[in-house]
C-alpha atoms as a PDB file:
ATOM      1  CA  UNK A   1     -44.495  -4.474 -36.962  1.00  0.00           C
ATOM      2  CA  UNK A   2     -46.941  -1.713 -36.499  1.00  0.00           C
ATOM      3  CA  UNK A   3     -44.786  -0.181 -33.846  1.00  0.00           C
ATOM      4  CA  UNK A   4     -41.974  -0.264 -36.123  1.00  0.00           C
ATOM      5  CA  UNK A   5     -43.579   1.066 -38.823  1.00  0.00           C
ATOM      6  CA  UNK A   6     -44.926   4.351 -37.031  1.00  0.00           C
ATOM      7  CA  UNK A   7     -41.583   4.750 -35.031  1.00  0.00           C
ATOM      8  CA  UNK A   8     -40.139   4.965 -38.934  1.00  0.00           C
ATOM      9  CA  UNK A   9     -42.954   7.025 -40.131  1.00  0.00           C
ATOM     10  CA  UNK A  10     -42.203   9.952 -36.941  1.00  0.00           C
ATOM     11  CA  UNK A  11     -38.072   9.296 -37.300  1.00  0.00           C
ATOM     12  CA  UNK A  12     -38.748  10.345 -40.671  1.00  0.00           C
ATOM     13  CA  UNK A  13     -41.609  13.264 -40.134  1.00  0.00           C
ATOM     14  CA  UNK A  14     -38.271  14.482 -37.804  1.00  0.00           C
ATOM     15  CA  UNK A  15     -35.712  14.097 -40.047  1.00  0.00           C
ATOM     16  CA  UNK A  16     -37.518  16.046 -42.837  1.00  0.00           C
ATOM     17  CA  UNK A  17     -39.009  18.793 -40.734  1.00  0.00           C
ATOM     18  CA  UNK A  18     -37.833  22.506 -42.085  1.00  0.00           C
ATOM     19  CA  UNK A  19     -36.864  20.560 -45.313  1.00  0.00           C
ATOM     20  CA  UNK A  20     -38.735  21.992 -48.309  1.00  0.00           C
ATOM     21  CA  UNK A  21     -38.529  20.607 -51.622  1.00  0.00           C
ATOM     22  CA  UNK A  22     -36.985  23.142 -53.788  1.00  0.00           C
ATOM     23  CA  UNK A  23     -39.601  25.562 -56.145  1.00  0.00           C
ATOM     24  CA  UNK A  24     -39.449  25.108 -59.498  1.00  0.00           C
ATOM     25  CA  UNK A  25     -38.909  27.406 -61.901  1.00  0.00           C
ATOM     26  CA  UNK A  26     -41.651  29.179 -63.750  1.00  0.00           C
ATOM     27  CA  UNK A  27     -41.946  28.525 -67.724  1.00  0.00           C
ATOM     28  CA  UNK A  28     -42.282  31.519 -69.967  1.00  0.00           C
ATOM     29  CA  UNK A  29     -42.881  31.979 -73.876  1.00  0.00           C
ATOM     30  CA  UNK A  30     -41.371  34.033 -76.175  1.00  0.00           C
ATOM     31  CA  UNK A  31     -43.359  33.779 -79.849  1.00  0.00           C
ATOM     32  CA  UNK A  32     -41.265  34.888 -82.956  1.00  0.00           C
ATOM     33  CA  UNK A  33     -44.132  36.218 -85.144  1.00  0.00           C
ATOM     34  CA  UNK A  34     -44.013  39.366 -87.661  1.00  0.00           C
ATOM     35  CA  UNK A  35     -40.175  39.729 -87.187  1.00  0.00           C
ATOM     36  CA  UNK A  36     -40.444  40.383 -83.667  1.00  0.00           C
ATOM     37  CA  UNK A  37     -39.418  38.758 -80.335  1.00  0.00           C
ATOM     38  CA  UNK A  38     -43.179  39.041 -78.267  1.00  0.00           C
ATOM     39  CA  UNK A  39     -42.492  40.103 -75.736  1.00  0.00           C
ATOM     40  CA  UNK A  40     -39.825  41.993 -76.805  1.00  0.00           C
ATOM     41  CA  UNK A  41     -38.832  42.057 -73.045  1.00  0.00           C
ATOM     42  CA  UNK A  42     -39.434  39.976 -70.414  1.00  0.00           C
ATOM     43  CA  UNK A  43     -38.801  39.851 -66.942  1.00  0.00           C
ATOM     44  CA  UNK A  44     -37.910  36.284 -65.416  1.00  0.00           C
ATOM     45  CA  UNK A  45     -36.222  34.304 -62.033  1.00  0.00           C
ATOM     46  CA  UNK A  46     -33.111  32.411 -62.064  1.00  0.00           C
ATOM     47  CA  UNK A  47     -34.211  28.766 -62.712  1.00  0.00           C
ATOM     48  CA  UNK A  48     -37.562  30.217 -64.861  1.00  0.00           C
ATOM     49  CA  UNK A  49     -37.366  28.100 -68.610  1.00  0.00           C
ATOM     50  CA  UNK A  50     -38.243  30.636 -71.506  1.00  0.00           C
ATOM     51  CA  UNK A  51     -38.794  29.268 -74.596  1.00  0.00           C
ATOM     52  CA  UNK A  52     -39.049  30.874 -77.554  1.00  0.00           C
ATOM     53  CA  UNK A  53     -41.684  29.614 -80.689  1.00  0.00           C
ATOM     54  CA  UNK A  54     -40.831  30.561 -84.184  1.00  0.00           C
ATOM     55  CA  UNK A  55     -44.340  31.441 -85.865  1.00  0.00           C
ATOM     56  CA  UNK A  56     -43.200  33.370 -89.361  1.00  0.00           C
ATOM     57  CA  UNK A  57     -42.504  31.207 -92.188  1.00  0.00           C
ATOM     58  CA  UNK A  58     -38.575  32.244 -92.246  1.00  0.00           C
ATOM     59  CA  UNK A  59     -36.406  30.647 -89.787  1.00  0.00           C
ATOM     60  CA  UNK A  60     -34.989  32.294 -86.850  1.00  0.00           C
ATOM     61  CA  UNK A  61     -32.450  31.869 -84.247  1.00  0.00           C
ATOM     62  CA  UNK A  62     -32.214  33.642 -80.558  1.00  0.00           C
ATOM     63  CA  UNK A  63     -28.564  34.232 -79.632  1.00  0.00           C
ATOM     64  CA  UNK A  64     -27.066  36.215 -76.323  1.00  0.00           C
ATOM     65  CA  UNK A  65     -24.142  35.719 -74.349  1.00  0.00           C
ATOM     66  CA  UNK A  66     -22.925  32.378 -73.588  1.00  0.00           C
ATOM     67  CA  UNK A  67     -26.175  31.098 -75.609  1.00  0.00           C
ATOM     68  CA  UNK A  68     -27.452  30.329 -79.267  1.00  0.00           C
ATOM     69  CA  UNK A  69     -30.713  28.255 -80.358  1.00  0.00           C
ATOM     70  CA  UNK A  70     -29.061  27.154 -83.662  1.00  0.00           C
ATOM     71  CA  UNK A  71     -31.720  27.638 -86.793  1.00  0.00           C
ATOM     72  CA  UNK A  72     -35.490  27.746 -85.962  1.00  0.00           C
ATOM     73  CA  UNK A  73     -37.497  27.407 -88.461  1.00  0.00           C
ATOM     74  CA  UNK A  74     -40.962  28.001 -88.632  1.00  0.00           C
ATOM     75  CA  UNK A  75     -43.206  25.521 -86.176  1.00  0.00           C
ATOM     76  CA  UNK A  76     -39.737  25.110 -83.725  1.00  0.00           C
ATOM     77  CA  UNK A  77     -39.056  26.180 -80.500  1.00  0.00           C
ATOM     78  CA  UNK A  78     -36.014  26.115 -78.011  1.00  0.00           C
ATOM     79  CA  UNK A  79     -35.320  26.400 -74.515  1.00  0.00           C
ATOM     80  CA  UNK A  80     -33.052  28.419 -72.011  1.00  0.00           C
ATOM     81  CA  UNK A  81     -33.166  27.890 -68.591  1.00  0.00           C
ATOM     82  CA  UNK A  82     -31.828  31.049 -67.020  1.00  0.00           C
ATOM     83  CA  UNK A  83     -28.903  30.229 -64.735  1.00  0.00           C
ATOM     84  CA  UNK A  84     -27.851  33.178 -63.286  1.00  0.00           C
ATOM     85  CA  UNK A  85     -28.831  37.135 -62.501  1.00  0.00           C
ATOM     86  CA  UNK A  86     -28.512  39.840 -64.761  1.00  0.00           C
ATOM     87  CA  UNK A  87     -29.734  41.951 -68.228  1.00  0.00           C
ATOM     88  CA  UNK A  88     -29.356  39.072 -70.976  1.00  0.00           C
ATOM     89  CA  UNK A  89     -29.751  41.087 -74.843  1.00  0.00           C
ATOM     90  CA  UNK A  90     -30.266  38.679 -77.381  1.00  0.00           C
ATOM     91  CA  UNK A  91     -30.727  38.414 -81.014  1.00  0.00           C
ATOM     92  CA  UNK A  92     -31.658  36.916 -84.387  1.00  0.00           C
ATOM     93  CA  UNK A  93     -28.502  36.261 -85.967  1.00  0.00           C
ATOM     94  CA  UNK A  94     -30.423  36.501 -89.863  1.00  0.00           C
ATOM     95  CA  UNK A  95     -32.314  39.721 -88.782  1.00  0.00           C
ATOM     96  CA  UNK A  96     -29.916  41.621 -86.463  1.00  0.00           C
ATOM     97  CA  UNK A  97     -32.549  44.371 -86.100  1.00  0.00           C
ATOM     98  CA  UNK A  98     -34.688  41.564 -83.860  1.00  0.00           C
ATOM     99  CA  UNK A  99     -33.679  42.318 -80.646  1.00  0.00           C
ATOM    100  CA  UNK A 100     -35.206  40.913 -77.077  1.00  0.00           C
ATOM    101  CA  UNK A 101     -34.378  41.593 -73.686  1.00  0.00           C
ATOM    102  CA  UNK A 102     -34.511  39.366 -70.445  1.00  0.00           C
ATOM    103  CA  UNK A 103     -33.703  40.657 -66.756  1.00  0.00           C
ATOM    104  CA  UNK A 104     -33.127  37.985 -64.607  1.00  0.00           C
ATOM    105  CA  UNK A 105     -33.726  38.661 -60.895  1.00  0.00           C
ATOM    106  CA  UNK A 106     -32.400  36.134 -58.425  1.00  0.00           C
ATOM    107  CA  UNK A 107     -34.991  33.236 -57.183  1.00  0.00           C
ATOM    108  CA  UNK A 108     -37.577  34.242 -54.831  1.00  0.00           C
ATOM    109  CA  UNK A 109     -37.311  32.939 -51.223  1.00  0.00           C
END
């Protein structure tokens, strides 16, 4: 049985060599406080979660392409996962002078 059992442990050592598990993405927050997306841009990799944390006491939302958080209002948060490369503008659909900005480079190898 112990023979077995370390022939299985170096078949498998083999079969998984060169075989790393994937990175995960990186987690970034974006705070809503004072009528202003902080930071106001932000720099992130595809498969990075940014969430955004509505601190003023009116609600929010953070809309861009192909996105929208719905109402936030104060003490909420949502989450985007960014998908794919490229300059994202977003934002607040009540206070359309509340702009943010996220460039999304590709992952890092």
């Amino acid at each position: 049985m112990r023979r077995f059992l370390g022939a299985l442990a170096v078949v498998c050592a083999l079969a998984t060599a060169g075989f790393a598990a994937p990175a995960e993405g990186q987690s970034h927050t974006v705070k809503i406080s004072g009528m202003t997306f902080q930071p106001a841009s932000l720099e992130v990799q595809v498969g990075d979660d940014i969430t955004w944390v509505n601190e003023d006491i009116v609600p929010h939302t953070v809309n861009g392409p192909g996105f929208a958080s719905g109402n936030l209002s104060s003490g909420t948060s949502w989450k985007f996962t960014a998908t794919k490369k490229g300059d994202i503008s977003y934002a607040c659909a009540f206070h359309p002078t509340m702009r943010g900005h996220l460039l999304v480079a590709d992952k890092k190898k």
